[in-house]
C-alpha atoms as a PDB file:
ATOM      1  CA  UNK A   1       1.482  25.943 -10.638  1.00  0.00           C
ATOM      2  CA  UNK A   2      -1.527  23.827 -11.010  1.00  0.00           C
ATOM      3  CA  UNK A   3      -4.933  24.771 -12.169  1.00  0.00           C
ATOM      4  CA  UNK A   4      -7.948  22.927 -10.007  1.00  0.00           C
ATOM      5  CA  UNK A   5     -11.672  22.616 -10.618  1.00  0.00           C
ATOM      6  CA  UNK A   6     -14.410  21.969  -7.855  1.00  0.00           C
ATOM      7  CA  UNK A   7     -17.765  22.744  -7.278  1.00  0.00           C
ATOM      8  CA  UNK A   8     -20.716  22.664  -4.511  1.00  0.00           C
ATOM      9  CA  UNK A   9     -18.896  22.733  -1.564  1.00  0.00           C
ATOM     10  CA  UNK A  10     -22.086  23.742   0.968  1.00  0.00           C
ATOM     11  CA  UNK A  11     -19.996  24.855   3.653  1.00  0.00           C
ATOM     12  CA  UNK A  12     -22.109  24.876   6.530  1.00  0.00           C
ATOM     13  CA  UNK A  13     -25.250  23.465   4.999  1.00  0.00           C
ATOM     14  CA  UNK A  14     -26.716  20.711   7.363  1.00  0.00           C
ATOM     15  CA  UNK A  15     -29.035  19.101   4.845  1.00  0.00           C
ATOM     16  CA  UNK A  16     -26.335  18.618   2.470  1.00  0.00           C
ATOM     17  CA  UNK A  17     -24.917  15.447   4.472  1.00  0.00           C
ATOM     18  CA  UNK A  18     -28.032  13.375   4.579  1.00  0.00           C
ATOM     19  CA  UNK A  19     -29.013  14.322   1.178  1.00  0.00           C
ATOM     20  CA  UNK A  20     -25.753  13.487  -0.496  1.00  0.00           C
ATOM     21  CA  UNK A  21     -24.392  10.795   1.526  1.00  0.00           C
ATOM     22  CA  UNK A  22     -21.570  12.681   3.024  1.00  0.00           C
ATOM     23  CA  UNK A  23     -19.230  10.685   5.633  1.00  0.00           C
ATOM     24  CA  UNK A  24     -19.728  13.604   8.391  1.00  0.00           C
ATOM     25  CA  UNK A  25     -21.687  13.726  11.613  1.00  0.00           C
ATOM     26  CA  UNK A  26     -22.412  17.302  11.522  1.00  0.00           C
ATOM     27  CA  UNK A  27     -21.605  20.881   9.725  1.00  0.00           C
ATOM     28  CA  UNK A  28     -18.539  21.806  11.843  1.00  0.00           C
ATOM     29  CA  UNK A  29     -16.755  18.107  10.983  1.00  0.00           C
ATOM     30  CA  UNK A  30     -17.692  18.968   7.609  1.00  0.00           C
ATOM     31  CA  UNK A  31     -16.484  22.139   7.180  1.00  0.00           C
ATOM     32  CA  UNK A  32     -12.927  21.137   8.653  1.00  0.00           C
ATOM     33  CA  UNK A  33     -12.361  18.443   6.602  1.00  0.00           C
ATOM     34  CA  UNK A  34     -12.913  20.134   3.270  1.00  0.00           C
ATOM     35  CA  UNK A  35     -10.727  22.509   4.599  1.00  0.00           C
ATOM     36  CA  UNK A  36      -8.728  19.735   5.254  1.00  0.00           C
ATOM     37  CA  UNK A  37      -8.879  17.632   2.186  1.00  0.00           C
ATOM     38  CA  UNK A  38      -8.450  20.815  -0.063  1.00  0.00           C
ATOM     39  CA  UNK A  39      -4.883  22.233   1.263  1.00  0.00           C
ATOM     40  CA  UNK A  40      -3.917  18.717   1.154  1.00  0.00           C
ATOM     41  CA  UNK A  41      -4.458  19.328  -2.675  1.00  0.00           C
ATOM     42  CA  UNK A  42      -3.617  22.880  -3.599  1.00  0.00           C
ATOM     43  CA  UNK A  43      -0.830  25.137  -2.473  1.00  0.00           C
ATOM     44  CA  UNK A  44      -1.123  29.143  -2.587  1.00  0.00           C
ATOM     45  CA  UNK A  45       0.928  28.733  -6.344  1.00  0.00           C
ATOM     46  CA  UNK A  46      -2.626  27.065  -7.787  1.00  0.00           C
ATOM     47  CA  UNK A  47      -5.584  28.459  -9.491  1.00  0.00           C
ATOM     48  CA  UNK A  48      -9.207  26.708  -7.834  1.00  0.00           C
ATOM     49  CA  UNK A  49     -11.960  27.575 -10.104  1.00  0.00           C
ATOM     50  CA  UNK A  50     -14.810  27.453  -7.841  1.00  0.00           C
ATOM     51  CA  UNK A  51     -17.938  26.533 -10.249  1.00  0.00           C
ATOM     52  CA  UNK A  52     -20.605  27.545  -7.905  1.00  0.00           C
ATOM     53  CA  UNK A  53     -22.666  26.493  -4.774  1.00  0.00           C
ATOM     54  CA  UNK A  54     -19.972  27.556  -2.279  1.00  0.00           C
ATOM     55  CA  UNK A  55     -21.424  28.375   1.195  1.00  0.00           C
ATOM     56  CA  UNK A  56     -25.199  28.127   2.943  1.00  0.00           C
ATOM     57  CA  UNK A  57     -26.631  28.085   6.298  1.00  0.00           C
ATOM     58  CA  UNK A  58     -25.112  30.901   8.850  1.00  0.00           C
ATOM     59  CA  UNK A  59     -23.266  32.813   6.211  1.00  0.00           C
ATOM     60  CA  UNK A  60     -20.728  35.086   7.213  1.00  0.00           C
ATOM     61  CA  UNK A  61     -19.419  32.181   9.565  1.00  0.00           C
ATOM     62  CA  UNK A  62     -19.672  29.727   6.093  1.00  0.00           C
ATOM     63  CA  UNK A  63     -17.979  32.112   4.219  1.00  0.00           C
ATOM     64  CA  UNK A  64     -15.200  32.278   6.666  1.00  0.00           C
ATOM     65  CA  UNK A  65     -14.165  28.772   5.422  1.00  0.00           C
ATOM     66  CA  UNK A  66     -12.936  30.580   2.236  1.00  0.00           C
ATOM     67  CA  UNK A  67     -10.290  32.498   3.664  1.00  0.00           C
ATOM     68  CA  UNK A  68      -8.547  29.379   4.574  1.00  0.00           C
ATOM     69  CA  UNK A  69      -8.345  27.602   1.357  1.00  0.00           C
ATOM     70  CA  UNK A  70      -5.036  27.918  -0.673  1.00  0.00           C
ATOM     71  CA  UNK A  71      -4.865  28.986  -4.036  1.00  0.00           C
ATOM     72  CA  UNK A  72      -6.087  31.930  -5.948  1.00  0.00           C
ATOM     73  CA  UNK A  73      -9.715  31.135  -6.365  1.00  0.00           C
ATOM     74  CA  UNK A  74     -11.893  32.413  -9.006  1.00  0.00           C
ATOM     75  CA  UNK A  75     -15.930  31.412  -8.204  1.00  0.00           C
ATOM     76  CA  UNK A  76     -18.405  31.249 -11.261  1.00  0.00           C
ATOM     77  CA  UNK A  77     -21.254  31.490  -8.918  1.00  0.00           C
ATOM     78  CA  UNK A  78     -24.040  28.872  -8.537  1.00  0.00           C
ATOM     79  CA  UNK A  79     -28.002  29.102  -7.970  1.00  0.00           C
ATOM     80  CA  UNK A  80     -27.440  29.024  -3.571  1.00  0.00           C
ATOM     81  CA  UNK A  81     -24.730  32.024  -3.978  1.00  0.00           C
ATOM     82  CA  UNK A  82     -26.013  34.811  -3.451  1.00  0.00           C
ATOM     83  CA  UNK A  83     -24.250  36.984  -5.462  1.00  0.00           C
ATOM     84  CA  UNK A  84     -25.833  34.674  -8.705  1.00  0.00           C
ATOM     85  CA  UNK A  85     -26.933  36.677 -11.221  1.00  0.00           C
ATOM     86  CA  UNK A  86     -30.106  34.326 -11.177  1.00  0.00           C
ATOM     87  CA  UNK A  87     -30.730  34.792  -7.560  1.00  0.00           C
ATOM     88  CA  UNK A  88     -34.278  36.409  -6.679  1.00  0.00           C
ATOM     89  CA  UNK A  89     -33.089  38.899  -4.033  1.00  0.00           C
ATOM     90  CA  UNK A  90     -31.061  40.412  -6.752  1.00  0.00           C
ATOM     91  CA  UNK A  91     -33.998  40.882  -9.532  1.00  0.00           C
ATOM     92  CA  UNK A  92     -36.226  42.565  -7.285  1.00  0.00           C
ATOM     93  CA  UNK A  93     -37.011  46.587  -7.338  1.00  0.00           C
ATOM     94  CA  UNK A  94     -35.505  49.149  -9.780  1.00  0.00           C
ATOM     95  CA  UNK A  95     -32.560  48.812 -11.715  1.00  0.00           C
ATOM     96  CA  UNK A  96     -30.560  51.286  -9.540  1.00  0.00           C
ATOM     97  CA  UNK A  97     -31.554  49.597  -6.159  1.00  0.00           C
ATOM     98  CA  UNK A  98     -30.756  45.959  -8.235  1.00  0.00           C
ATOM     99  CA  UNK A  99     -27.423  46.985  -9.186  1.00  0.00           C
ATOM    100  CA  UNK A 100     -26.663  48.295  -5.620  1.00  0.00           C
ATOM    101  CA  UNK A 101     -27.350  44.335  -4.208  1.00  0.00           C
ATOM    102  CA  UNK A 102     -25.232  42.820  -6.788  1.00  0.00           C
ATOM    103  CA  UNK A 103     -22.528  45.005  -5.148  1.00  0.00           C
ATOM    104  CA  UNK A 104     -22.811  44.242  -2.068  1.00  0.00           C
ATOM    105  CA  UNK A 105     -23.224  40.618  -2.739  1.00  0.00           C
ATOM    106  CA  UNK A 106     -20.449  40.591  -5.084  1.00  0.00           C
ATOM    107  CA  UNK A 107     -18.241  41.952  -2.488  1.00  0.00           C
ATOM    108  CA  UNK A 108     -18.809  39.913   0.769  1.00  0.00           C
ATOM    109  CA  UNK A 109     -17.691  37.117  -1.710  1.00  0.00           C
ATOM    110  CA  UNK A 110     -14.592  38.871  -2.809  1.00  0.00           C
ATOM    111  CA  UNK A 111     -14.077  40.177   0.942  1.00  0.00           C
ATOM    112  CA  UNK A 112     -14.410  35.692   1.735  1.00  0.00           C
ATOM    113  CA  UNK A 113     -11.036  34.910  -0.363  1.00  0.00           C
ATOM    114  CA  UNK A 114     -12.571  35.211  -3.808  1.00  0.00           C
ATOM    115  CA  UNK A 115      -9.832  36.959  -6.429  1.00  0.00           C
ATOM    116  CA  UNK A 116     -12.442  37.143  -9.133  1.00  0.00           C
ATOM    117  CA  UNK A 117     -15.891  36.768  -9.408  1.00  0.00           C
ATOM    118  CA  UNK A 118     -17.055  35.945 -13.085  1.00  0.00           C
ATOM    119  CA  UNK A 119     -20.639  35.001 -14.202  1.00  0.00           C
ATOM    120  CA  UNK A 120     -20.194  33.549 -17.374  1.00  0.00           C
ATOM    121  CA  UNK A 121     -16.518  32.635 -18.144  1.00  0.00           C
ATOM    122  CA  UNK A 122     -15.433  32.309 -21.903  1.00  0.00           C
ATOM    123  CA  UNK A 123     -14.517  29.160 -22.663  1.00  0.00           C
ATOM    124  CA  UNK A 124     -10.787  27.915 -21.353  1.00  0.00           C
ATOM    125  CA  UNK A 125      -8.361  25.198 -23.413  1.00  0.00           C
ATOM    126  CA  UNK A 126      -7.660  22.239 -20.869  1.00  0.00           C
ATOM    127  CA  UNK A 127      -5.187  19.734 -22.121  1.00  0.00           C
ATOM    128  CA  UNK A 128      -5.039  21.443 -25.468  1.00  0.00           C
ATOM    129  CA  UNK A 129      -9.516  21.441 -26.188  1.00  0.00           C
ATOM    130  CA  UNK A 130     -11.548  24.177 -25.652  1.00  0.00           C
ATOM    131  CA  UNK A 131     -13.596  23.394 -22.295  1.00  0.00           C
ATOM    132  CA  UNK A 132     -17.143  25.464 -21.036  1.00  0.00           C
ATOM    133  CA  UNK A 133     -17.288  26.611 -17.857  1.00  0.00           C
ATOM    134  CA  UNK A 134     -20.469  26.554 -15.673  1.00  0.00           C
ATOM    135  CA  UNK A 135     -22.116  25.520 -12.726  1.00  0.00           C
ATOM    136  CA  UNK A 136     -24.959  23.898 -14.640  1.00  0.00           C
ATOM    137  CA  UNK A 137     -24.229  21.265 -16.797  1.00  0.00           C
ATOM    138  CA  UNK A 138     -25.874  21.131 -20.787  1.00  0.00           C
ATOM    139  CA  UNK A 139     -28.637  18.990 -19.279  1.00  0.00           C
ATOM    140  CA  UNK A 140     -29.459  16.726 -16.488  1.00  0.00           C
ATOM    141  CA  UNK A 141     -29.817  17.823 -12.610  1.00  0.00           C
ATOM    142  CA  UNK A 142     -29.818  16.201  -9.211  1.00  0.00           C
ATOM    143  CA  UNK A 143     -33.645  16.669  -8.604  1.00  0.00           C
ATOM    144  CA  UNK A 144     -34.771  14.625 -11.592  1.00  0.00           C
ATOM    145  CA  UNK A 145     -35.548  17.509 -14.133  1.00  0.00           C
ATOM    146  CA  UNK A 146     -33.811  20.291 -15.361  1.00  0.00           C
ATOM    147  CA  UNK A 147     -33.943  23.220 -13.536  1.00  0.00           C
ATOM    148  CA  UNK A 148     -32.360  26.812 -14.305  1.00  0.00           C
ATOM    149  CA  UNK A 149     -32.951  26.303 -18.067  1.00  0.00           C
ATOM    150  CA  UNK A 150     -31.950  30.004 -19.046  1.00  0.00           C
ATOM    151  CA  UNK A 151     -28.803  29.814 -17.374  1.00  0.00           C
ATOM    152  CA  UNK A 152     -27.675  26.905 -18.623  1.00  0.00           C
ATOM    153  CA  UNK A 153     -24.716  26.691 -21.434  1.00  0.00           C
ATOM    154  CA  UNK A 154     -25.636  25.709 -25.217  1.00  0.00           C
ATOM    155  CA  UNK A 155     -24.217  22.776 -26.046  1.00  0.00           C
ATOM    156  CA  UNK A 156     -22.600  24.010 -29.190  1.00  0.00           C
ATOM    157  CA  UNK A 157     -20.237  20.289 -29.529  1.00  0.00           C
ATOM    158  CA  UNK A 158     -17.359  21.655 -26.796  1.00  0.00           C
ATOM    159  CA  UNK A 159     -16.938  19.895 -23.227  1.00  0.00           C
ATOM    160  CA  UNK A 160     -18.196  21.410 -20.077  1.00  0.00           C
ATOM    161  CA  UNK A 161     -16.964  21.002 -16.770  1.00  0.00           C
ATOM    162  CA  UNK A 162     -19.692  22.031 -14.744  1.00  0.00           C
ATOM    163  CA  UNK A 163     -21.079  21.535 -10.836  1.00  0.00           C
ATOM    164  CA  UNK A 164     -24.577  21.217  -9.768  1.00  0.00           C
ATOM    165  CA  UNK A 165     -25.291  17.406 -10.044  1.00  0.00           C
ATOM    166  CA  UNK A 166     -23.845  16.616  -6.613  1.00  0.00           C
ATOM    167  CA  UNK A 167     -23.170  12.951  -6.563  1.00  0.00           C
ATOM    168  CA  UNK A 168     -25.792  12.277  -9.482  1.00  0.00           C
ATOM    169  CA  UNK A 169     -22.319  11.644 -11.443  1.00  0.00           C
ATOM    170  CA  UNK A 170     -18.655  11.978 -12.451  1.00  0.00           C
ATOM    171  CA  UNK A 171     -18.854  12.276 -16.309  1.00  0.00           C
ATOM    172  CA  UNK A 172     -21.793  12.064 -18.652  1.00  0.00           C
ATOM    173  CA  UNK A 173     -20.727  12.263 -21.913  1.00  0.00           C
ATOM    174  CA  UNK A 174     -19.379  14.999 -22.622  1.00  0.00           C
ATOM    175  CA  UNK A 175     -20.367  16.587 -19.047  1.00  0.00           C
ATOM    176  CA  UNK A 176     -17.425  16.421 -16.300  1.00  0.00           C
ATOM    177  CA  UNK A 177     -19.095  17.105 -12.862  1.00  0.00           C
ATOM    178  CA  UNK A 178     -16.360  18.816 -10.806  1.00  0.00           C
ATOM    179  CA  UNK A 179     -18.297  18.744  -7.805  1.00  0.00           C
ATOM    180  CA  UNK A 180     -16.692  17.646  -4.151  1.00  0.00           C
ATOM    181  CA  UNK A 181     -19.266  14.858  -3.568  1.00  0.00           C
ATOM    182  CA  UNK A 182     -18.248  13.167  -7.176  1.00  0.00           C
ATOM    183  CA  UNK A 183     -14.300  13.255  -6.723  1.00  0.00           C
ATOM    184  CA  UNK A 184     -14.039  12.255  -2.557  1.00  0.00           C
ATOM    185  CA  UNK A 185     -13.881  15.684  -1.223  1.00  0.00           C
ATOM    186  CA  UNK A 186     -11.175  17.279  -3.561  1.00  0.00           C
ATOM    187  CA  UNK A 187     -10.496  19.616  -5.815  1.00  0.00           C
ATOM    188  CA  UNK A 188     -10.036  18.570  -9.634  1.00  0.00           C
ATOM    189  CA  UNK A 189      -6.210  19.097 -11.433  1.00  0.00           C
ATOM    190  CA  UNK A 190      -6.934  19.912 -14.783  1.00  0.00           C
ATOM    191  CA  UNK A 191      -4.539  16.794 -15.799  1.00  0.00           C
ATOM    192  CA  UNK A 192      -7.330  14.756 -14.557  1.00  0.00           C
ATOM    193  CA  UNK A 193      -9.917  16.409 -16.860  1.00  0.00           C
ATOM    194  CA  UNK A 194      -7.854  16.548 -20.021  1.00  0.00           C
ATOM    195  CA  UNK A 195      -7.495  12.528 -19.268  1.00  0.00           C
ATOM    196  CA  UNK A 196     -11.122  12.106 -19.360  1.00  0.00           C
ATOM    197  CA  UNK A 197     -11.455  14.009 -22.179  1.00  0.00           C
ATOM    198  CA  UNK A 198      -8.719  12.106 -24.178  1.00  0.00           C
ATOM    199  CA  UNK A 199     -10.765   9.161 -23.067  1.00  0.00           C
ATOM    200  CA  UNK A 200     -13.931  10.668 -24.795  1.00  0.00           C
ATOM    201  CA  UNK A 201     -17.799  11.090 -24.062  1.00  0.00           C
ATOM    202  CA  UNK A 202     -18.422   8.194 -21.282  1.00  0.00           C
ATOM    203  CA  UNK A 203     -20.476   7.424 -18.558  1.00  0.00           C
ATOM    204  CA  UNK A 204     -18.460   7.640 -14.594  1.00  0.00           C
ATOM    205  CA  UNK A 205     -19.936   7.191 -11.707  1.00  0.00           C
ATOM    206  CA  UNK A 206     -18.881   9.085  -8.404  1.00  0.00           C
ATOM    207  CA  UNK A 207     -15.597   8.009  -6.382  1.00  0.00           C
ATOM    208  CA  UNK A 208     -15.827   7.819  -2.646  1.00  0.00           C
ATOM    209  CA  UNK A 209     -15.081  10.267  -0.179  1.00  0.00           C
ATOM    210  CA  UNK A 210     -11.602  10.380   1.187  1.00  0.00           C
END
């Protein structure tokens, strides 16, 4: 059994391809061959942490990509999910009526393939250090500022392993960018992280899609 890290998968968000260089002529390519790529990775004995940005477009046909991923997957959602504790939808009318969307949210993720939906993870020990988990990294963003400040992790000394950047990069110090477009389509082993880590605070750029 082999625990995996990914992030910002889009399924079924057009715009994602042009803005992030991906190798596909159109959503339906892309959605197969993450499919694809990931249960060439993980096998239904593996745990996929899922750190955000999952599905856009159409969704109840993106979501539908879920179901056919291996593993047990666990989704620390992202600011497109809608079930993000962040998301405006949710923060809207009285407290009662707010908690009832968060439900409902919540559970068309869990009803996708999700086992576990969990906002704000305590930390988890990869390759024997203790590792923050997040869709936003400690600082930096795709866009050229910092968005999302409040929900950002303090930077307290400790690794994250974080989403959100897209292709911006691999590692940044101590920030290791799970996401698809910065490790060729695939889910991260946690192996792979505690070698970086080992390797301390550095600079990687993106590999290339397989």
């Amino acid at each position: 059994m082999t625990t995996y890290y990914t992030s910002d998968l889009h399924f079924g968000h057009l715009n994602i391809i042009r803005f992030c260089d991906r190798p596909f002529s159109g959503v339906s390519a892309m959605n197969a061959r993450l499919v694809e790529l990931w249960n060439e990775t993980v096998t239904d004995d593996d745990t996929v942490w899922v750190l955000g940005d999952v599905a856009l477009g159409s969704l109840d046909e993106s979501l539908a990509c879920v179901g056919r991923l291996a593993g047990r997957k666990i989704l620390v959602p992202g600011n497109h999910d809608r079930c993000w504790e962040g998301d405006r939808a949710l923060r809207k009318g009285d407290p009662e009526a707010r908690e009832r969307r968060r439900a409902k949210e919540r559970q068309r993720y869990l009803d996708a393939g999700f086992a576990e939906i969990d906002d704000r993870p305590e930390p988890v020990a990869v390759g024997g250090r203790s590792v923050t988990l997040s869709h936003f990294p400690y600082a930096g963003d795709s866009h050229g500022e910092d968005r999302f400040v409040e929900y950002r992790p303090v930077d307290r000394g400790d690794w994250v392993v974080h989403g959100h950047v897209h292709n911006t990069w691999r590692q940044r110090g101590r920030q290791i960018n799970v996401g698809i477009d910065a490790w060729g389509g695939r889910p991260v082993p946690a192996e792979a992280i505690a070698g970086l880590m080992a390797d301390g605070p550095q600079d990687l750029e993106p590999l290339a899609w397989a």
